[in-house]
N, C-alpha and C. Protein backbone atom coordinates (compact mmCIF):
# COMPACT_ATOMS: atom_id res chain seq x y z
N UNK A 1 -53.95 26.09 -35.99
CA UNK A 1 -52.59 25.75 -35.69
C UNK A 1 -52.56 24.30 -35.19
N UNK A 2 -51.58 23.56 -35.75
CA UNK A 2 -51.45 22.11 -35.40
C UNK A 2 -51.17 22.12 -33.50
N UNK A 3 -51.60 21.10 -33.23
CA UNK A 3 -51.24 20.84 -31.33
C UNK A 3 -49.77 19.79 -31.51
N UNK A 4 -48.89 20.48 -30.82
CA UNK A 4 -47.46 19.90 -31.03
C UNK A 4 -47.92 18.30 -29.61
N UNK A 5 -47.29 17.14 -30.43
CA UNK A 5 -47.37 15.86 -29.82
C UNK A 5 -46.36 16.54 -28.59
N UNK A 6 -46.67 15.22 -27.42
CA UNK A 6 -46.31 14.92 -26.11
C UNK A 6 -45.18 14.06 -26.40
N UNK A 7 -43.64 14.17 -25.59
CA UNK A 7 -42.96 13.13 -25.67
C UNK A 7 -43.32 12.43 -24.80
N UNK A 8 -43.02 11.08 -24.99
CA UNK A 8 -43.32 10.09 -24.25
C UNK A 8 -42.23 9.36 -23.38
N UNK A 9 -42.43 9.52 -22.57
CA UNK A 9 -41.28 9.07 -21.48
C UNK A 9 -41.09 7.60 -20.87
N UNK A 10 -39.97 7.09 -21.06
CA UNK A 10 -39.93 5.38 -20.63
C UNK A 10 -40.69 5.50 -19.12
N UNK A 11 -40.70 4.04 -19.30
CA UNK A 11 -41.27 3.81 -17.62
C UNK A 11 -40.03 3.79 -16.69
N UNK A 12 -40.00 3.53 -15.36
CA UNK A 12 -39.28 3.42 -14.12
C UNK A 12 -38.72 2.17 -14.06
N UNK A 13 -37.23 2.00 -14.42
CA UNK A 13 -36.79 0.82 -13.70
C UNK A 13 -35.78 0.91 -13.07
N UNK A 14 -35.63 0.14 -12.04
CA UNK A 14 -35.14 0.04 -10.49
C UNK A 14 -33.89 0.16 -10.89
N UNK A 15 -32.78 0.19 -10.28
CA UNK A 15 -31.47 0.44 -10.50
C UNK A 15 -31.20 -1.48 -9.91
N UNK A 16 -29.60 -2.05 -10.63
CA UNK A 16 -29.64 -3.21 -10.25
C UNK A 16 -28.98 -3.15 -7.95
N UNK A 17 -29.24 -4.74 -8.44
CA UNK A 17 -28.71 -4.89 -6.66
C UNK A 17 -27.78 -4.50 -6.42
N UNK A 18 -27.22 -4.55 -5.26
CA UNK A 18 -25.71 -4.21 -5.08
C UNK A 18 -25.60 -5.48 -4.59
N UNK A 19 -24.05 -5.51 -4.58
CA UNK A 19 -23.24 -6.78 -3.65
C UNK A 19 -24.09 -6.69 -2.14
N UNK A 20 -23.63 -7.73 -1.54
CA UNK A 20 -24.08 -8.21 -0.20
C UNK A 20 -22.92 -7.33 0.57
N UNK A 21 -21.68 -7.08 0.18
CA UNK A 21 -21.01 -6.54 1.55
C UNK A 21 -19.33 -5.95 0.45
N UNK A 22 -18.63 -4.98 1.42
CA UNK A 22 -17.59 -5.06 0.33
C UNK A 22 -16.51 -5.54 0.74
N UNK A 23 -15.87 -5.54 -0.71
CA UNK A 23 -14.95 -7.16 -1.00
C UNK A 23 -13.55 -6.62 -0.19
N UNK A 24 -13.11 -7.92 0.17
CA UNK A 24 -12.41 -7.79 1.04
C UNK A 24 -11.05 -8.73 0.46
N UNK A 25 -9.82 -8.10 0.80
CA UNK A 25 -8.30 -8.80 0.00
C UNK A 25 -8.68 -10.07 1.01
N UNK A 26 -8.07 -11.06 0.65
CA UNK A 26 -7.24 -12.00 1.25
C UNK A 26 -6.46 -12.05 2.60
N UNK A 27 -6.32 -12.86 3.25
CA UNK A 27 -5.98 -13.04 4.58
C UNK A 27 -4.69 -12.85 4.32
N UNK A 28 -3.52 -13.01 3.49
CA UNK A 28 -2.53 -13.16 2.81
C UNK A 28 -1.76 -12.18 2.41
N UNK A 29 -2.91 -10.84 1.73
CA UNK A 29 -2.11 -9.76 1.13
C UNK A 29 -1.87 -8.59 2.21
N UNK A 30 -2.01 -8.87 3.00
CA UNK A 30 -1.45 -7.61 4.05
C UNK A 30 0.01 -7.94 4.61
N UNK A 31 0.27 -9.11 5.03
CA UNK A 31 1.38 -9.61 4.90
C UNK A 31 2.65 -9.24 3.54
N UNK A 32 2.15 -10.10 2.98
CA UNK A 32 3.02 -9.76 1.78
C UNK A 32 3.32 -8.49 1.34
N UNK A 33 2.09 -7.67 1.29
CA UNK A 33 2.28 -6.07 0.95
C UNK A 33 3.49 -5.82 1.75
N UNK A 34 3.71 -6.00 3.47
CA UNK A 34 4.63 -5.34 4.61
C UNK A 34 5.58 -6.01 4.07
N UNK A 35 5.93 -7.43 4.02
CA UNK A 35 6.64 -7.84 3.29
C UNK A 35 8.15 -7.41 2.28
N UNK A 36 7.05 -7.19 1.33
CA UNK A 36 7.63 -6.43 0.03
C UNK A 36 8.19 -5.18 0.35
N UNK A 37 7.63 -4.49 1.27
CA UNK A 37 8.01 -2.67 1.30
C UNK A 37 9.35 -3.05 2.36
N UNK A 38 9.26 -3.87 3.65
CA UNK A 38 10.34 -4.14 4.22
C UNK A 38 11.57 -4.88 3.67
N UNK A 39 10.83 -5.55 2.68
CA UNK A 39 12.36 -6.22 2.25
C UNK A 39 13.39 -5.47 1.41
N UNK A 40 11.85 -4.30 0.51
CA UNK A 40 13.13 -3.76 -0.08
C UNK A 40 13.64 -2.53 0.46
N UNK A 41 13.41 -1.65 1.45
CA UNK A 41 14.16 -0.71 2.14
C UNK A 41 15.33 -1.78 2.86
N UNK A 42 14.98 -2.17 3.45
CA UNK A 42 16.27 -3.60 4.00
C UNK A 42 17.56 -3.85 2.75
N UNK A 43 16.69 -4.09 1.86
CA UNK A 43 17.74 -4.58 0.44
C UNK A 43 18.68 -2.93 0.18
N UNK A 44 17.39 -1.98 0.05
CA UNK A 44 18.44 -0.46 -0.31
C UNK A 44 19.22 -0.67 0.44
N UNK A 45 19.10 -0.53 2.35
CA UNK A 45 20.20 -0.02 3.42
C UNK A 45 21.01 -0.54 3.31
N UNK A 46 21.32 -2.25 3.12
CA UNK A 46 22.31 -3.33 2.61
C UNK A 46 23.05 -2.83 1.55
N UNK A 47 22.95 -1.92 0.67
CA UNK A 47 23.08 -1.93 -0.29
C UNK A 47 24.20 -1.03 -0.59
N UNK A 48 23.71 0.00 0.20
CA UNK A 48 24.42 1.33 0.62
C UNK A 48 25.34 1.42 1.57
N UNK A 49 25.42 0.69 2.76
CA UNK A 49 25.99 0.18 3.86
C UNK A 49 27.72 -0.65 2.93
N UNK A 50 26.88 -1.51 2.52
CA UNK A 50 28.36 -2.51 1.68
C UNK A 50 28.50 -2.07 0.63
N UNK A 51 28.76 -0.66 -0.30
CA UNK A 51 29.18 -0.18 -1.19
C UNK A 51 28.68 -0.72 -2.34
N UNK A 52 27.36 -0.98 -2.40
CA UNK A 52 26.64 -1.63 -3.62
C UNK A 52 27.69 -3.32 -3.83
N UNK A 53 28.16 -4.01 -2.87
CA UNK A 53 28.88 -4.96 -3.05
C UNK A 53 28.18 -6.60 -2.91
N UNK A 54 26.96 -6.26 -1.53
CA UNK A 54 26.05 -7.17 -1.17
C UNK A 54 24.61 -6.68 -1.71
N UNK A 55 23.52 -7.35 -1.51
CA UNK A 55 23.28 -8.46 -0.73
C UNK A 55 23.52 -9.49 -1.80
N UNK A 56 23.61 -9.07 -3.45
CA UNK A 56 23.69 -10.18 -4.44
C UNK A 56 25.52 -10.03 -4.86
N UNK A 57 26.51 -10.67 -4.46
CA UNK A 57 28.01 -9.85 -4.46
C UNK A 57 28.34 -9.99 -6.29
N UNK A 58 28.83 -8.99 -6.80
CA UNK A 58 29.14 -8.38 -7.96
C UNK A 58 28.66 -8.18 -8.99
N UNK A 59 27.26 -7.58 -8.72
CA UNK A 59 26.17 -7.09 -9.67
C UNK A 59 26.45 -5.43 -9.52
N UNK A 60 27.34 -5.15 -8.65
CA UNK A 60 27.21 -3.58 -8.19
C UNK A 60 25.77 -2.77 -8.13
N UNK A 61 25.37 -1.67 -9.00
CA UNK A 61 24.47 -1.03 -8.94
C UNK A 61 22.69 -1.55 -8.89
N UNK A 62 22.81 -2.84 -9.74
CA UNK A 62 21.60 -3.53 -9.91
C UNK A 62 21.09 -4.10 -8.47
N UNK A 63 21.98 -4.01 -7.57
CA UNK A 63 21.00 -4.41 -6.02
C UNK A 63 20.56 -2.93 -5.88
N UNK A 64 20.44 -2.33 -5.93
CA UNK A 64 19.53 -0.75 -5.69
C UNK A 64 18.57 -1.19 -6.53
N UNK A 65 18.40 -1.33 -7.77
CA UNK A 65 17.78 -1.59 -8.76
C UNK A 65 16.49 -2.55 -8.07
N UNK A 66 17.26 -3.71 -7.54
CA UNK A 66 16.52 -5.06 -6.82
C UNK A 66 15.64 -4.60 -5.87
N UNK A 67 16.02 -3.61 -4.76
CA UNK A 67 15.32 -3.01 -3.53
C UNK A 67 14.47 -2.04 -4.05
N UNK A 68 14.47 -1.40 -5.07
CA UNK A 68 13.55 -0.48 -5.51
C UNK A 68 12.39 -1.34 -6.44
N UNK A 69 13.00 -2.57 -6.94
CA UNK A 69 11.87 -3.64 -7.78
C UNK A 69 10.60 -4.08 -6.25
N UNK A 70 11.43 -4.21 -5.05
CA UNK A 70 11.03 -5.07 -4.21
C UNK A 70 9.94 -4.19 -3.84
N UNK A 71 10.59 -2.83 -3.30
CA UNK A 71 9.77 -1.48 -2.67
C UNK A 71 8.60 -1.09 -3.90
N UNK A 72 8.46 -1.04 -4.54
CA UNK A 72 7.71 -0.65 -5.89
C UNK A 72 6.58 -2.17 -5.83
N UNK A 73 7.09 -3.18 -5.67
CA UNK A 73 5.84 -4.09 -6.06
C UNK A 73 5.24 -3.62 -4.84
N UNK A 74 5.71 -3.79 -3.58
CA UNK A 74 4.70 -3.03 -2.08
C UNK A 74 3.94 -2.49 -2.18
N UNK A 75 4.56 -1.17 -3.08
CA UNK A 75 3.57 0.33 -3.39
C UNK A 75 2.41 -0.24 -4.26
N UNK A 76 2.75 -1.01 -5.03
CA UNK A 76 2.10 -1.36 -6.02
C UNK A 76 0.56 -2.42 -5.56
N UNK A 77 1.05 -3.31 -4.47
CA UNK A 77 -0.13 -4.05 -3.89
C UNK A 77 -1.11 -2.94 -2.59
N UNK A 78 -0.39 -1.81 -2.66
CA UNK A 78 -0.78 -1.14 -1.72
C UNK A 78 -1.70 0.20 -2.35
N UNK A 79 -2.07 -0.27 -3.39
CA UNK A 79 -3.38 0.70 -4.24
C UNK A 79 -4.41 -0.66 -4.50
N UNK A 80 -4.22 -1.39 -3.93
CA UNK A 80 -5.42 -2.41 -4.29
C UNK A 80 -6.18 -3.18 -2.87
N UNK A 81 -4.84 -2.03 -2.23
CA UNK A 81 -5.85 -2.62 -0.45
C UNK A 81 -7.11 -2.13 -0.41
N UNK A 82 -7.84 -2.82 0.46
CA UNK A 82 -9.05 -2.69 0.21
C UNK A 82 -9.88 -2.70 2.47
């Protein structure tokens, strides 16, 4: 009966480096994130308060629109905090 061959197995190599430390946002984006989420709950309450009339006067519905653009970019820098 034939002797069935050995697989042969690669050698060992190291996994690569890692970074030195982890990365860290900007001095800048924590600000702006609060920013953004305050301006646009501010922009909704304005909004609702003066009968959709302010804070931009006779766009009507599109300032809700504006405070939810504002509140949404917030949310939006606020999956990349770090």
């Amino acid at each position: 009966m034939p002797k069935s061959r050995t697989r042969q197995k690669s050698h060992y190599t190291a996994p690569p480096e890692r970074s030195a430390g982890p990365a860290v946002n900007p001095p800048w984006f924590v600000p702006v994130l609060v920013g953004l989420l305050v301006l646009g709950l501010v922009w909704i309450v304005v909004t609702y308060l003066t009968s959709f009339d302010y804070p931009i006067p006779g766009i009507g519905s599109w300032n809700l629109a504006i405070g939810f653009a504002f509140a949404l970019g917030g949310l939006g820098m606020a999956t990349r905090w770090k």
